[in-house]
C-alpha atoms as a PDB file:
ATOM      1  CA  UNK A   1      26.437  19.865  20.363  1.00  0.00           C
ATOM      2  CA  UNK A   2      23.291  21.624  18.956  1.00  0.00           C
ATOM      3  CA  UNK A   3      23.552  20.022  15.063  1.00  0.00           C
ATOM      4  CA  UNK A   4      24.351  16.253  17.257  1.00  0.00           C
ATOM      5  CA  UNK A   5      21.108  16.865  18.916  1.00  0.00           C
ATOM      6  CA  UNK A   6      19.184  17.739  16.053  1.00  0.00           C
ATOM      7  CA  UNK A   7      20.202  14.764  14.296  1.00  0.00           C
ATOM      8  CA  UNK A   8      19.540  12.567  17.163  1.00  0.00           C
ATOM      9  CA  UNK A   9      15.670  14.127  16.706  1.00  0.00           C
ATOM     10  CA  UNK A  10      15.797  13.668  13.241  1.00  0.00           C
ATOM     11  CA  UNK A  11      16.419  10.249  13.712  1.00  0.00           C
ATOM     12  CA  UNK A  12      13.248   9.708  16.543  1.00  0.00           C
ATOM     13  CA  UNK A  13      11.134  11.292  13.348  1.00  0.00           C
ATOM     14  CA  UNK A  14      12.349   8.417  11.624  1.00  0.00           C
ATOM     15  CA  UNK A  15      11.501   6.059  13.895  1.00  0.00           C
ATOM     16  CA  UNK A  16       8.284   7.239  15.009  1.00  0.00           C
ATOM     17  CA  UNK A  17       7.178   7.370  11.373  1.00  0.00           C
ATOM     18  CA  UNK A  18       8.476   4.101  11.068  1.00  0.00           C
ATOM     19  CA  UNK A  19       6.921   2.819  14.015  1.00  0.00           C
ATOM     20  CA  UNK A  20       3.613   4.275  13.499  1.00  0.00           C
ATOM     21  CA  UNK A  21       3.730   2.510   9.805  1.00  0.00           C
ATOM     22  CA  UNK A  22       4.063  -0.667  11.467  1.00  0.00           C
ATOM     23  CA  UNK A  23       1.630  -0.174  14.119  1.00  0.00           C
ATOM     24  CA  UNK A  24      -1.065   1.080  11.327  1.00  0.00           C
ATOM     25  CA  UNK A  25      -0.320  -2.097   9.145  1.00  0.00           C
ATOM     26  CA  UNK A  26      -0.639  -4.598  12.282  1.00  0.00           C
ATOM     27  CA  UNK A  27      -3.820  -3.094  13.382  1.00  0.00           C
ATOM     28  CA  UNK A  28      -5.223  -3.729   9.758  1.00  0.00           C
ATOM     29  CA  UNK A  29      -3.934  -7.200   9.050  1.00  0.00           C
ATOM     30  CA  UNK A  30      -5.405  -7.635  11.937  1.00  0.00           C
ATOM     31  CA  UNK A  31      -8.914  -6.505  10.912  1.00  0.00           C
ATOM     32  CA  UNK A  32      -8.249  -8.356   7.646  1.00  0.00           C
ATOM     33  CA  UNK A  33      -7.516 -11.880   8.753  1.00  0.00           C
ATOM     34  CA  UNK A  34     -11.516 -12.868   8.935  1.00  0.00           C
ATOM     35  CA  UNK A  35     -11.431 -12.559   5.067  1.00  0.00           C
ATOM     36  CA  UNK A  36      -8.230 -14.370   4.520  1.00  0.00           C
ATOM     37  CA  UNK A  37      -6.278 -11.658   3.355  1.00  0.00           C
ATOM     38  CA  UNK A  38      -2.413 -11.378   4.343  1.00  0.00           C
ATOM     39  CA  UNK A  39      -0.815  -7.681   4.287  1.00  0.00           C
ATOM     40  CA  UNK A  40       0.662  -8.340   0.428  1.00  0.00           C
ATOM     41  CA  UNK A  41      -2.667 -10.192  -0.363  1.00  0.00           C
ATOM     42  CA  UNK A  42      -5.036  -6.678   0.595  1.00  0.00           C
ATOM     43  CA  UNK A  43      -2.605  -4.691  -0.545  1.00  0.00           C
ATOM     44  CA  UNK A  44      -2.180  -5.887  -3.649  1.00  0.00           C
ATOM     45  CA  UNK A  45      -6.177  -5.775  -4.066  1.00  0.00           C
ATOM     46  CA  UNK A  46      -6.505  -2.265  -2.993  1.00  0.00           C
ATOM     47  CA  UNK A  47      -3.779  -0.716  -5.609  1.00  0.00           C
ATOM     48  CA  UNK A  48      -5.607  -3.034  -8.349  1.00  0.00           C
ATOM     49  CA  UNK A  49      -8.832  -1.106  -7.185  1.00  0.00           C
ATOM     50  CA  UNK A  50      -7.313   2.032  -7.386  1.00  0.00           C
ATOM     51  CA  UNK A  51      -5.264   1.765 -10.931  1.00  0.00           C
ATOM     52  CA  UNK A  52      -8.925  -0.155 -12.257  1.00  0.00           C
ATOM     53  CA  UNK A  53      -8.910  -3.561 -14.316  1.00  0.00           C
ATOM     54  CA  UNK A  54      -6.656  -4.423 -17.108  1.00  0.00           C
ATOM     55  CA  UNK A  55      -3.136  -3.514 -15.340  1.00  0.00           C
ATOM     56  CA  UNK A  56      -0.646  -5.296 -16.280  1.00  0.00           C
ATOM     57  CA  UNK A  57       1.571  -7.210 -13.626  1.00  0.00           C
ATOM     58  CA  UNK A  58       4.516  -4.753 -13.882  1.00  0.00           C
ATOM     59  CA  UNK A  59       2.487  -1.815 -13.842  1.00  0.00           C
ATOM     60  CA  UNK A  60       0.930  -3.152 -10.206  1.00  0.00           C
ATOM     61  CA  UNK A  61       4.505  -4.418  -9.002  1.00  0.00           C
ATOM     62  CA  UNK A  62       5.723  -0.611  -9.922  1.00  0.00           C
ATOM     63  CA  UNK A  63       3.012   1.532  -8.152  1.00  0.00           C
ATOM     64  CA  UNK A  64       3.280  -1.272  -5.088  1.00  0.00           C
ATOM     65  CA  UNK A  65       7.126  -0.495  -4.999  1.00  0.00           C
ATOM     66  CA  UNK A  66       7.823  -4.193  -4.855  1.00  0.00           C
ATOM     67  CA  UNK A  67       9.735  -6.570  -7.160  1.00  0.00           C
ATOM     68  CA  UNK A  68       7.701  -8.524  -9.724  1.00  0.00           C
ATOM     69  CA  UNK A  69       8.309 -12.264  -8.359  1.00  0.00           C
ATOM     70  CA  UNK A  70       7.140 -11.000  -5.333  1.00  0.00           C
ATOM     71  CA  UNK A  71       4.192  -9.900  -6.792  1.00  0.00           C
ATOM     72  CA  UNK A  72       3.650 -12.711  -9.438  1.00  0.00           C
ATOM     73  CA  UNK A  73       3.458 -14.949  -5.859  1.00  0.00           C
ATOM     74  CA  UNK A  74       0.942 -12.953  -4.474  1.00  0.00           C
ATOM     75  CA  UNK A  75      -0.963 -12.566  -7.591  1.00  0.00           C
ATOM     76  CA  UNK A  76      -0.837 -16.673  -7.536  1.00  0.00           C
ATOM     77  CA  UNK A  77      -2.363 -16.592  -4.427  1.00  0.00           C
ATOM     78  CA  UNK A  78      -5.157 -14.302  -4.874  1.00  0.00           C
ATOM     79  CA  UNK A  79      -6.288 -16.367  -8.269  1.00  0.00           C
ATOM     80  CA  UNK A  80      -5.811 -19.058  -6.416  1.00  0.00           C
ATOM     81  CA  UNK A  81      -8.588 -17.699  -4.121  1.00  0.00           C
ATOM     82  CA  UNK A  82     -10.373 -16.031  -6.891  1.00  0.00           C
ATOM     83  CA  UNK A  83     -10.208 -13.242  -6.641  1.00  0.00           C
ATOM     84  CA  UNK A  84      -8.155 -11.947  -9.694  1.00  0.00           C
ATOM     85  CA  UNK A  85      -8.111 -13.562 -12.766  1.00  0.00           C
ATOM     86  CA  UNK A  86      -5.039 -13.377 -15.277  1.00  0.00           C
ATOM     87  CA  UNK A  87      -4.839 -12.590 -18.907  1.00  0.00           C
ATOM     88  CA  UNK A  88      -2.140 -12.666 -21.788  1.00  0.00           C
ATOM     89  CA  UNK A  89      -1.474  -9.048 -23.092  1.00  0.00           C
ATOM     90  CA  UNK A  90      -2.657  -8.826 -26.644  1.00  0.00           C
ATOM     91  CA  UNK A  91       0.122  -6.752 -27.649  1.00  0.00           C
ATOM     92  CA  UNK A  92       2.904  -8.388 -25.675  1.00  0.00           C
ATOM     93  CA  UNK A  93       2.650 -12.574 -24.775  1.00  0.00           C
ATOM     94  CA  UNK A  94       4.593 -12.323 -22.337  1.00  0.00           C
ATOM     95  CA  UNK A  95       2.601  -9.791 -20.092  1.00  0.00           C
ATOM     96  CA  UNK A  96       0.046 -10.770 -17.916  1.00  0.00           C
ATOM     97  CA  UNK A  97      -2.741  -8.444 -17.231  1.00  0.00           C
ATOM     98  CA  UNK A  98      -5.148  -8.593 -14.134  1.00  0.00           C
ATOM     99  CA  UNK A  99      -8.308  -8.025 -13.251  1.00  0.00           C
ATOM    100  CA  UNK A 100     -10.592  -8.351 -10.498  1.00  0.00           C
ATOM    101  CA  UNK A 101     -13.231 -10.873 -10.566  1.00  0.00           C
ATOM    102  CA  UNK A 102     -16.623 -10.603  -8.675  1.00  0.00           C
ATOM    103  CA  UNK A 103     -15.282 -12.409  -5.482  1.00  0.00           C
ATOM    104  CA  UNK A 104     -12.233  -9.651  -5.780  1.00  0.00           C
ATOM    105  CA  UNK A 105     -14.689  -6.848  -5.642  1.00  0.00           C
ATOM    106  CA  UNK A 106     -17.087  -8.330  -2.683  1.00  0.00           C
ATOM    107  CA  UNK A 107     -14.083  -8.777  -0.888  1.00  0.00           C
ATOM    108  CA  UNK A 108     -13.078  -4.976  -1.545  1.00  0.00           C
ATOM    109  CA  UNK A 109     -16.124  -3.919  -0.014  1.00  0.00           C
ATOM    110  CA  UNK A 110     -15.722  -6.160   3.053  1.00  0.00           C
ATOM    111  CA  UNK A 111     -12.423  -4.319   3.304  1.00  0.00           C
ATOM    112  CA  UNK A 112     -13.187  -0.980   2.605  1.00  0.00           C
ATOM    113  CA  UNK A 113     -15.542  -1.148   5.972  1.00  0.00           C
ATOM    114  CA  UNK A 114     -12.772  -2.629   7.932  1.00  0.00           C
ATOM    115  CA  UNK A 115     -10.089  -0.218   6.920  1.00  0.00           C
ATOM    116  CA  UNK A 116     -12.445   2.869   6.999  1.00  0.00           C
ATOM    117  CA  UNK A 117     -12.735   1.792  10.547  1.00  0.00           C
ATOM    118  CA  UNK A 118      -9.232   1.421  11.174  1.00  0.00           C
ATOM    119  CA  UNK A 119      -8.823   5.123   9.868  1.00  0.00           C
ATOM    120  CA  UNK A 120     -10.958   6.218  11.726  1.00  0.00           C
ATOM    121  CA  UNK A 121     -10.050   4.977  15.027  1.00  0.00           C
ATOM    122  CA  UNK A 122      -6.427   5.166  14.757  1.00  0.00           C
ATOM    123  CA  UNK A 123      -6.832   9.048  13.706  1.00  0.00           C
ATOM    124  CA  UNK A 124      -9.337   9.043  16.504  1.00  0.00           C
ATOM    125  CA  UNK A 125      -9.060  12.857  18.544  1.00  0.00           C
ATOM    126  CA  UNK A 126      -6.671  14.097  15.969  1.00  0.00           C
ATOM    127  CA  UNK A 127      -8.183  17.765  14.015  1.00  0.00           C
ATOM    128  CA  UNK A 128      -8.791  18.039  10.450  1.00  0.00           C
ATOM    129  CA  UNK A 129      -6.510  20.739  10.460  1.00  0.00           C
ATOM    130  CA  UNK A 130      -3.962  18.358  12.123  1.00  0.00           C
ATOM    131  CA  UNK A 131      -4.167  15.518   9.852  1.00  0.00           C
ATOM    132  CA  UNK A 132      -3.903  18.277   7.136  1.00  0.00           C
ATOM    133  CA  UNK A 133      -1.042  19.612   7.990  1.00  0.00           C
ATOM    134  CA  UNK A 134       0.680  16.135   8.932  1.00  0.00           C
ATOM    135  CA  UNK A 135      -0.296  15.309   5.301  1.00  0.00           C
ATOM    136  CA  UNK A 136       0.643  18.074   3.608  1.00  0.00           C
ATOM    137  CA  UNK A 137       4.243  17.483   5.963  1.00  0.00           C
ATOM    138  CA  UNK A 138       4.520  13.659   4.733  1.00  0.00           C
ATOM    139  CA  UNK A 139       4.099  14.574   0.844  1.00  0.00           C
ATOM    140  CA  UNK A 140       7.013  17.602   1.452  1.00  0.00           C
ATOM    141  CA  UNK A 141       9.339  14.863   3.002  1.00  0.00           C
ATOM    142  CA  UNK A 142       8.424  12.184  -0.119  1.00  0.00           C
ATOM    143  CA  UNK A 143       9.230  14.661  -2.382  1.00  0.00           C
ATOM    144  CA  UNK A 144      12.613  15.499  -0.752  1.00  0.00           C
ATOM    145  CA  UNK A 145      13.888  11.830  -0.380  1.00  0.00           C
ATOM    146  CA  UNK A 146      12.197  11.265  -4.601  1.00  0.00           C
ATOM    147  CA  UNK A 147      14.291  14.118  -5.459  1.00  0.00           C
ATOM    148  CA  UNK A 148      17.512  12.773  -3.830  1.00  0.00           C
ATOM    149  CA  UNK A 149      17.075   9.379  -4.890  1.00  0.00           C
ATOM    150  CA  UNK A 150      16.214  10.792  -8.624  1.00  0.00           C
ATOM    151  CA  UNK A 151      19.632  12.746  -8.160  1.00  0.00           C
ATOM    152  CA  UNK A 152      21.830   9.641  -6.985  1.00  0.00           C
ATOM    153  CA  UNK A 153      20.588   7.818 -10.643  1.00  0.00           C
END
């Protein structure tokens, strides 16, 4: 009865993670609908920050953990909006490579403020020592579930 139980718990980790995920990402759509950003739109934006101009489409697709039609649609959108521009690849034709244009980068600030807020409200009465740990717990269980899909390939 004891292993049933602990897998039952196991399971409410799951979905408490999983909830909380969704819960985080409404709250910030939410903030991020005044600058006419949908969930793959700012997200999309954010990773380009992070990995810096000149990425190709692939590369983005990859670290986003999407597919790259999904991607190539958002990507359409945001140029549509101007706020990425896209490039051949010198080296390869058929690559596209992205970068931000002004607009992109005004609208990064905007969104840095909104989601700094979010943070901080949502981890609102939670220790630094908490949130440390909690992180330090969330990159142990990554690594496990990397490891065991790496192990299935």
């Amino acid at each position: 009865m004891d292993k049933k139980l602990d897998q039952l718990r196991e399971l409410s980790l799951a979905e408490h993670l999983g909830r909380s995920h969704r819960l985080w990402r409404m709250v910030a759509d939410t903030e991020l609908v005044p600058l006419g950003l949908t969930h793959p739109r700012w997200t999309a934006l954010w990773k380009l920050r992070r990995m810096g101009d000149g990425v190709s489409q692939k590369a983005l697709a990859e670290a986003l953990e999407i597919e790259l039609p999904s991607l190539m649609r958002t990507l359409a959108q945001l140029e549509q909006q101007q706020l990425i521009c896209r490039y051949c690849c010198n080296q390869d034709k058929r690559a596209r490579i992205v970068w931000l244009t002004d607009s992109g980068r005004q609208i990064l600030s905007q969104m840095e403020t909104l989601i700094v807020q979010v943070r901080l409200d949502l981890l609102d009465g939670i220790s630094e020592a908490e949130l440390a740990q909690f992180e330090q717990t969330l990159q142990r269980i990554t690594a496990n579930a990397q490891r065991k899909l790496a192990a299935k390939k």
